[in-house]
Structures are given as C-alpha cells and as structure tokens.
N, C-alpha and C. Protein backbone atom coordinates (compact mmCIF):
# COMPACT_ATOMS: atom_id res chain seq x y z
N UNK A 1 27.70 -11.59 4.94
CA UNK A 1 26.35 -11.29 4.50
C UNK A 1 25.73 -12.59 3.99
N UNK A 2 24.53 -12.77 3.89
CA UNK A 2 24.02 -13.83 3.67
C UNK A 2 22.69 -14.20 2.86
N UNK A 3 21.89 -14.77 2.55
CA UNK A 3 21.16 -14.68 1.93
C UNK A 3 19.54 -14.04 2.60
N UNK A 4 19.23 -14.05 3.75
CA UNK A 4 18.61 -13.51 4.01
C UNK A 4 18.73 -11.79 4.54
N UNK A 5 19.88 -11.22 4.43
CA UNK A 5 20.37 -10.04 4.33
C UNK A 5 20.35 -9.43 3.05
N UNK A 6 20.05 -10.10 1.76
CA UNK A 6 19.98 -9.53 0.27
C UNK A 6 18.82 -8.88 0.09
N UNK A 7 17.72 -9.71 0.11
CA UNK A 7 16.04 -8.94 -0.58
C UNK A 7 15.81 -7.66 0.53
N UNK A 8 16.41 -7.40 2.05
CA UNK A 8 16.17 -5.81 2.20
C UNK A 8 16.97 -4.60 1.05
N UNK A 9 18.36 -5.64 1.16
CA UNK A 9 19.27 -4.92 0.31
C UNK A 9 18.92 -4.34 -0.62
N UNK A 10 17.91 -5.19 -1.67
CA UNK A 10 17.78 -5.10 -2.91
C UNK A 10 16.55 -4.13 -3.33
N UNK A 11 15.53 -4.23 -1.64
CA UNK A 11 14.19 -3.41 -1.87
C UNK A 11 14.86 -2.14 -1.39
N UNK A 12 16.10 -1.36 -0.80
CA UNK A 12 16.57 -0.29 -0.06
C UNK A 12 17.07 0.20 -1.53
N UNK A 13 17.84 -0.33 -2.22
CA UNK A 13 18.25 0.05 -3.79
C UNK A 13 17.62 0.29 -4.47
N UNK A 14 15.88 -0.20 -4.19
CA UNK A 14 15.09 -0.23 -5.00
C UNK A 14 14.39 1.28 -4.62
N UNK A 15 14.17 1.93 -3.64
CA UNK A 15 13.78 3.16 -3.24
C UNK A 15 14.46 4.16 -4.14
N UNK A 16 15.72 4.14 -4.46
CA UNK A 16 16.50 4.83 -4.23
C UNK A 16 16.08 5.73 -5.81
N UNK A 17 15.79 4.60 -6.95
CA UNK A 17 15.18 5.41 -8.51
C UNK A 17 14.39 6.22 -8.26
N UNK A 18 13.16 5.81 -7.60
CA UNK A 18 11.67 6.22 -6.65
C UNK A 18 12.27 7.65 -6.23
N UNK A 19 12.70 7.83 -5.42
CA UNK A 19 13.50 8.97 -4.43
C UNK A 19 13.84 10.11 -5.91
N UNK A 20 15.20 9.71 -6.41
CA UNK A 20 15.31 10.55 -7.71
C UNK A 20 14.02 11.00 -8.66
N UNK A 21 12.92 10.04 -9.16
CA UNK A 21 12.36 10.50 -9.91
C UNK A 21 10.98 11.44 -9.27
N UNK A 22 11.52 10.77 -8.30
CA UNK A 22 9.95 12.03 -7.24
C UNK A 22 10.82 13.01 -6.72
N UNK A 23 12.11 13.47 -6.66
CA UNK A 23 12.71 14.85 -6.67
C UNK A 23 13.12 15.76 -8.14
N UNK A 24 12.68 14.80 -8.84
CA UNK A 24 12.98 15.59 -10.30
C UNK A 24 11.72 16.56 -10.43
N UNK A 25 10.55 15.58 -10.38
CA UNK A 25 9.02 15.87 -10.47
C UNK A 25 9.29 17.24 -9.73
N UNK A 26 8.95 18.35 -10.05
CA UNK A 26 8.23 19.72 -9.45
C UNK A 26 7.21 20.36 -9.81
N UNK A 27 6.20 20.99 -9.54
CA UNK A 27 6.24 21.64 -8.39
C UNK A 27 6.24 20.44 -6.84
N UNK A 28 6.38 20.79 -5.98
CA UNK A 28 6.13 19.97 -4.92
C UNK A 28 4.48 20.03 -4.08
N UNK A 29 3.70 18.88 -3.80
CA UNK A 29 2.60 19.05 -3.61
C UNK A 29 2.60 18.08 -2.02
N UNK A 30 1.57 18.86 -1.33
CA UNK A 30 1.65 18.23 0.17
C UNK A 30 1.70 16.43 -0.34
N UNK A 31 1.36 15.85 -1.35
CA UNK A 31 1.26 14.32 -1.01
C UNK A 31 2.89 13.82 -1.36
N UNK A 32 3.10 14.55 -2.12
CA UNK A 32 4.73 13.94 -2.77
C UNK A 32 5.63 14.45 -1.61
N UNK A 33 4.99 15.64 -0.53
CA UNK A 33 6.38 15.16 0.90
C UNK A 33 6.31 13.72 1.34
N UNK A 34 4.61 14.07 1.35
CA UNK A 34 4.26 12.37 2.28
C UNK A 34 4.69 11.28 1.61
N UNK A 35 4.69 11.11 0.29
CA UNK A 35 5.43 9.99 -0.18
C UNK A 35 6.95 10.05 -0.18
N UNK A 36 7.41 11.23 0.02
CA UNK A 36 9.18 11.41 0.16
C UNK A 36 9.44 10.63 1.33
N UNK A 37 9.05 11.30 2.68
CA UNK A 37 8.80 10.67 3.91
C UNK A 37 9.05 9.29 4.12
N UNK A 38 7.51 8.71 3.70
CA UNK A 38 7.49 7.08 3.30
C UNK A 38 8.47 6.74 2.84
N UNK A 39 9.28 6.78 1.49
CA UNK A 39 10.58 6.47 1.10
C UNK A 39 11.57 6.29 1.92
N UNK A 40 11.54 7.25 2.45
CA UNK A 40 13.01 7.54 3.27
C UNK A 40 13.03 6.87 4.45
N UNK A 41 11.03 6.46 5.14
CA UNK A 41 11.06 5.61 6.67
C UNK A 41 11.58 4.06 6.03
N UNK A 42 11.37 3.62 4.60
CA UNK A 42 11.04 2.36 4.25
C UNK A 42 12.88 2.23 3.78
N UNK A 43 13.24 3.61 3.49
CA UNK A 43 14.76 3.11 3.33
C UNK A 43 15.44 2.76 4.02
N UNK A 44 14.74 3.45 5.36
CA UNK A 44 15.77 3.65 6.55
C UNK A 44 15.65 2.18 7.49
N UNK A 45 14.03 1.51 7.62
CA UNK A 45 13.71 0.46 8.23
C UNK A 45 14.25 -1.04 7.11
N UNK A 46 14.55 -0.62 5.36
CA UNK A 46 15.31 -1.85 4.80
C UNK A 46 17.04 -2.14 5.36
N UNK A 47 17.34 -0.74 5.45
CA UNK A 47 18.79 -1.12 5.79
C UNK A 47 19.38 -1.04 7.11
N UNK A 48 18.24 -0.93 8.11
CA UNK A 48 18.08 -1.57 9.04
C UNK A 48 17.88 -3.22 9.63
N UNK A 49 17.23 -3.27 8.80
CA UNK A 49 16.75 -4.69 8.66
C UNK A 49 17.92 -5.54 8.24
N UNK A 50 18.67 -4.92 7.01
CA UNK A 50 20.10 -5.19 5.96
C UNK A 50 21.09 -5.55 7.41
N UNK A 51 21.19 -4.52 8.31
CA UNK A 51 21.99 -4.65 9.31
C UNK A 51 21.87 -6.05 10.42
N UNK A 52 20.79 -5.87 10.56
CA UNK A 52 20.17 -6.52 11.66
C UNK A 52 20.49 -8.24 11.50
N UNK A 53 20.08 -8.61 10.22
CA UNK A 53 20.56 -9.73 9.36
C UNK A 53 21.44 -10.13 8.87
N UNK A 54 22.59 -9.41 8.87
CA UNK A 54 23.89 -9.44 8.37
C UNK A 54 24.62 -10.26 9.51
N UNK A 55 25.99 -10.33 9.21
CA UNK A 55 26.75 -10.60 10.45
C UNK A 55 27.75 -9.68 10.81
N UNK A 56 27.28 -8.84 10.56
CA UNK A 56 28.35 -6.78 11.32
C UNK A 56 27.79 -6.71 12.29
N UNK A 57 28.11 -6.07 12.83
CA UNK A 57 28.10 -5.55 14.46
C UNK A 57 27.33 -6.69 15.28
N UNK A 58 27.60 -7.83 15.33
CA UNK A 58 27.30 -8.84 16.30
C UNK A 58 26.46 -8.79 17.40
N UNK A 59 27.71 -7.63 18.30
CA UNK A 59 27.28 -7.16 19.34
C UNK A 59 26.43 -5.97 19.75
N UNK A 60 25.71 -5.19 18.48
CA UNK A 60 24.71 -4.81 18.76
C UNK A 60 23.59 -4.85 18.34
N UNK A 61 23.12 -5.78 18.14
CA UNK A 61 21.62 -6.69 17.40
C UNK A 61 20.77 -6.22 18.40
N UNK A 62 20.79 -5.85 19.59
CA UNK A 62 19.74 -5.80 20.50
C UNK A 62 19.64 -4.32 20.01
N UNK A 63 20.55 -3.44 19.93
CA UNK A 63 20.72 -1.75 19.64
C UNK A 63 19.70 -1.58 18.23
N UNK A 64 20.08 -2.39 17.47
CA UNK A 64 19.25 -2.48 15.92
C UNK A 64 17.91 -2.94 15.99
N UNK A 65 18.06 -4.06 16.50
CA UNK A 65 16.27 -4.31 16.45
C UNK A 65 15.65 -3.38 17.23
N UNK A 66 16.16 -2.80 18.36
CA UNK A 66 15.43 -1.58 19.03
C UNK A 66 14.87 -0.64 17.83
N UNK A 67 16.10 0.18 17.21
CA UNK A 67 16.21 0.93 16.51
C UNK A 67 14.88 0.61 14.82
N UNK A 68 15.14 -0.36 14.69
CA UNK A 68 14.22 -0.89 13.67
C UNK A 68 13.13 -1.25 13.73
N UNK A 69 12.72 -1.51 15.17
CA UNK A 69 11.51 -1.59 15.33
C UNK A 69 10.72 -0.19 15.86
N UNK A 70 11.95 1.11 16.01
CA UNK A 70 11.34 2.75 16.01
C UNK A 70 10.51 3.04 14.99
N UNK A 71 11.80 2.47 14.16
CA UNK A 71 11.36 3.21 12.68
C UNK A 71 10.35 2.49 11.83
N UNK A 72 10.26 1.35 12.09
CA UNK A 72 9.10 0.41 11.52
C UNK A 72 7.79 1.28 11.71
N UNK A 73 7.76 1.69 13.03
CA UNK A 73 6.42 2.46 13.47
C UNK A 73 6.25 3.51 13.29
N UNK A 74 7.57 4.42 12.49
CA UNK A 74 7.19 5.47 11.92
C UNK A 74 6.90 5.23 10.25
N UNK A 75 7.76 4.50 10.12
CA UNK A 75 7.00 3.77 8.69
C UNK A 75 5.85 3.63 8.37
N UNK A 76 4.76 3.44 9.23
CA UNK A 76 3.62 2.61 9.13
C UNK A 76 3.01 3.79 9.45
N UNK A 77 3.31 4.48 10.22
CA UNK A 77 2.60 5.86 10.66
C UNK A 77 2.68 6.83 9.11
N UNK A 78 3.76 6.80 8.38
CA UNK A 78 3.81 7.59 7.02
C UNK A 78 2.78 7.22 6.26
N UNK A 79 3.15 5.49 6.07
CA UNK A 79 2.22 4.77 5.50
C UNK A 79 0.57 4.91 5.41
N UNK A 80 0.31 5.24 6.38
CA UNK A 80 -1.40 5.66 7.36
C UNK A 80 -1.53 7.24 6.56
N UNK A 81 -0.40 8.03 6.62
CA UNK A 81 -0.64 9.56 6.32
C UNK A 81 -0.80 9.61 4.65
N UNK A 82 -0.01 8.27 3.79
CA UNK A 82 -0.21 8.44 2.43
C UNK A 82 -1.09 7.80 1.77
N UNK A 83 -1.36 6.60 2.38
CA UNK A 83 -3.23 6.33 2.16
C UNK A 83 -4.10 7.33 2.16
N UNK A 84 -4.41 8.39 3.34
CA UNK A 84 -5.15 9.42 3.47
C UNK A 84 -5.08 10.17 2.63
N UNK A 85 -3.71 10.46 2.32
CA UNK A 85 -3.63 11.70 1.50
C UNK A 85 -4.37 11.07 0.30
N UNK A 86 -3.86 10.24 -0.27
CA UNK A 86 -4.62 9.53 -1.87
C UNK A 86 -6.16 9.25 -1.83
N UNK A 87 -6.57 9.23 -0.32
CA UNK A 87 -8.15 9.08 -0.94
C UNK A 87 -8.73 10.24 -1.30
C-alpha cells in the first residue's frame, strides 16, 4: 500500500460515522435514502479507488478501473438526485 492509496482509505472510513449517525436518525424521509445511497456509491467508488491504487490484485487493474469508473457514474447520478432533493 502506498501513499497514494491512504486519503481514499481515509475518506471510505470517513463515510462510515455519516452512515451510523444517519441510520440512528428516524423517522426515515425520501432525502435521507438519497443521502444513504450517496454514502454507500461514494463508499463503494473510495475503496475502489483504495484498490485500484494499491498494489493487490496487479492483474486486475483493468477489471477495477472498469468497475470504478461504473460506480463513479452512479455516484454522480446520486449526487444529481441529492442536490434536487435539498433544493
């Protein structure tokens, strides 16, 4: 692992309080799925990224950046749905 494999690391850990304290929060309201959502695309595209940058699986960097660049665009697509919701 290396140093440019840490700050996804550290922003994917960083979701993770976020995640708990917006499942404690109830009742549940259509914007807090959409921000669950978001969480979970931005967790899923950091430790992707964590992967991608690392030096594990060598041989499938082409499989990951595929994969990370899916979810990037569903990221951004959440992203688009939780702006809306907040205006």
């Amino acid at each position: 692992m290396n140093i440019h494999s840490l700050i996804p690391l550290l922003a994917t850990i960083a979701y993770i309080p976020l995640l708990i304290i917006l499942y404690s929060n109830r009742p549940w309201q259509r914007q807090k799925w959409i921000f669950a959502l978001f969480l979970l695309s931005m967790m899923a595209w950091s430790f992707g990224d964590v992967l991608f940058r690392s030096d594990f699986f060598l041989n499938e960097k082409l499989y990951i950046a595929k994969g990370v660049m899916c979810i990037f665009f569903f990221a951004v697509t959440q992203l688009h749905y939780f702006l809306l919701s907040n205006y």
